[in-house]
Protein backbone atom coordinates (compact mmCIF):
# COMPACT_ATOMS: atom_id res chain seq x y z
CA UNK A 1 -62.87 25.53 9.73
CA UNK A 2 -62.20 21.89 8.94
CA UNK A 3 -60.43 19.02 10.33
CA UNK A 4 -56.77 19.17 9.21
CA UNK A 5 -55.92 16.87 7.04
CA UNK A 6 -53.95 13.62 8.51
CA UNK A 7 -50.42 12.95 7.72
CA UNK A 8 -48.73 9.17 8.53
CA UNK A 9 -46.55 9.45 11.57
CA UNK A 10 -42.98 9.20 9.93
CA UNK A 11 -40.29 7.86 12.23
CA UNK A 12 -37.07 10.25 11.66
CA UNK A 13 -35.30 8.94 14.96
CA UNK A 14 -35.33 5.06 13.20
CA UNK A 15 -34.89 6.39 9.82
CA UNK A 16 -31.70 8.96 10.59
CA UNK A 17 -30.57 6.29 13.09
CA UNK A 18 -30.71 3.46 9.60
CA UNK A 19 -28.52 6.06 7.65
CA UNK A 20 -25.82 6.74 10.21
CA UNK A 21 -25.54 2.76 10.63
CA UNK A 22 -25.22 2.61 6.67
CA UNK A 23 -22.26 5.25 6.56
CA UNK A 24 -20.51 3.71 9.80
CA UNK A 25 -20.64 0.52 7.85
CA UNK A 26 -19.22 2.15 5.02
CA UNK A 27 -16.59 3.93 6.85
CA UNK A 28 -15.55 0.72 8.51
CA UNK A 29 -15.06 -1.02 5.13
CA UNK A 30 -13.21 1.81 3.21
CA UNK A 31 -10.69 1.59 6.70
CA UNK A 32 -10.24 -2.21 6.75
CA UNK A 33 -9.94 -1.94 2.58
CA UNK A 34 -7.27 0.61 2.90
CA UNK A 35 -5.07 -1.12 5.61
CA UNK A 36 -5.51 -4.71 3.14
CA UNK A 37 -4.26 -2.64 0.50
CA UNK A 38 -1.05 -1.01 2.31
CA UNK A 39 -0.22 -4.47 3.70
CA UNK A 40 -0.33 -6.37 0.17
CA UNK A 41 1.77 -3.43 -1.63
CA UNK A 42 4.31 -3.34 1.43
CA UNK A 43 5.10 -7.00 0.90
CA UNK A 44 5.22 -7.11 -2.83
CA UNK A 45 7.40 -4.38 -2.56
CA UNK A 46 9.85 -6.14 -0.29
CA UNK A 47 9.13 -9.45 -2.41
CA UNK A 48 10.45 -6.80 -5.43
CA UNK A 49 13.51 -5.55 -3.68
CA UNK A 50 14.05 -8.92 -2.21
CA UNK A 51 14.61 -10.30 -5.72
CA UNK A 52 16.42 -7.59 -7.33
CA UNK A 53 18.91 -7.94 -4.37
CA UNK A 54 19.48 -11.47 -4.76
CA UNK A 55 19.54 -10.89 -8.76
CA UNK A 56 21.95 -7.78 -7.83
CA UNK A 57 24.20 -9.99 -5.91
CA UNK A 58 24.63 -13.09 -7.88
CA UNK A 59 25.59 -10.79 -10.55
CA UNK A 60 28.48 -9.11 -8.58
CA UNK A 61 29.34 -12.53 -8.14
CA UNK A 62 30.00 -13.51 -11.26
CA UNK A 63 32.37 -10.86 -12.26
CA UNK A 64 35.63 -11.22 -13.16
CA UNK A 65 38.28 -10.51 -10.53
CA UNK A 66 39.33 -7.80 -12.65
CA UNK A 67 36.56 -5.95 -12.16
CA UNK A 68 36.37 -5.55 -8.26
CA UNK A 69 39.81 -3.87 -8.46
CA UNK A 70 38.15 -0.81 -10.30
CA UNK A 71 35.05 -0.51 -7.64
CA UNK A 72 35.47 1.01 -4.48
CA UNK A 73 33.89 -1.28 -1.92
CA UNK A 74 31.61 0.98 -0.30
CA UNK A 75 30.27 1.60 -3.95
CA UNK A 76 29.22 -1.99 -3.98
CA UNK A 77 27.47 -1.64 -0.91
CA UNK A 78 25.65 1.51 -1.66
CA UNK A 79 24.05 0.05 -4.86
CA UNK A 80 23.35 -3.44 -2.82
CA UNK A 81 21.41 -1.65 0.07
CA UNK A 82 20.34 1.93 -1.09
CA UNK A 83 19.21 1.72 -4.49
CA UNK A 84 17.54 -1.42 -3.86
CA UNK A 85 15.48 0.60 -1.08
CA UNK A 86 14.72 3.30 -3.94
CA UNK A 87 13.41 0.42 -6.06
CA UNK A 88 11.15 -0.78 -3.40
CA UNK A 89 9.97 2.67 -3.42
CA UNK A 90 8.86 3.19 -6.79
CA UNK A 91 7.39 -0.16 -7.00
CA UNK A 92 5.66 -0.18 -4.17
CA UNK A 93 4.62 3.44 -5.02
CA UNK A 94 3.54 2.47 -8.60
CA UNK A 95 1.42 -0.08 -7.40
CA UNK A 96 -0.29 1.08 -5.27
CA UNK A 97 -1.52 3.76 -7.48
């Protein structure tokens, strides 16, 4: 019978304990990336809808008089305030993918 051969001592506890750090560190990036990258696409989307209101409105403006009398007035505020919103939607949506 000999004398078993000798192995180096291999530290698991600091080398498992290296790993987890490396994945909590990645974890923690991937979560501040992703909340950066909801907050950007949130406010170009309201910078989007911001402008097509404004864009919206100053062309309502400059219709003839004419033309208001063959809109209903709640028409005018639907487009002004809910398909602006849907806009935001889709560019904010398209974005961000």
């Amino acid at each position: 019978m000999g004398v078993p051969p000798t192995f180096e001592k291999f530290d698991k506890e600091g080398e498992s304990n290296k790993w987890c750090g490396l994945m909590f560190l990645a974890a923690v990036t991937a979560l501040v990336a992703s909340f950066v990258k909801r907050f950007a696409f949130g406010i170009v989307g309201e910078a989007v809808t911001y402008q097509v209101r404004v864009d919206l409105f100053a062309k309502i403006l400059s219709m003839r008089k004419s033309w208001f009398d063959s809109c209903e007035p709640s028409a005018l505020i639907s487009v002004l305030s809910l398909d602006t919103q849907t806009i935001n939607g889709v560019a904010t949506q398209s974005l961000s993918q």
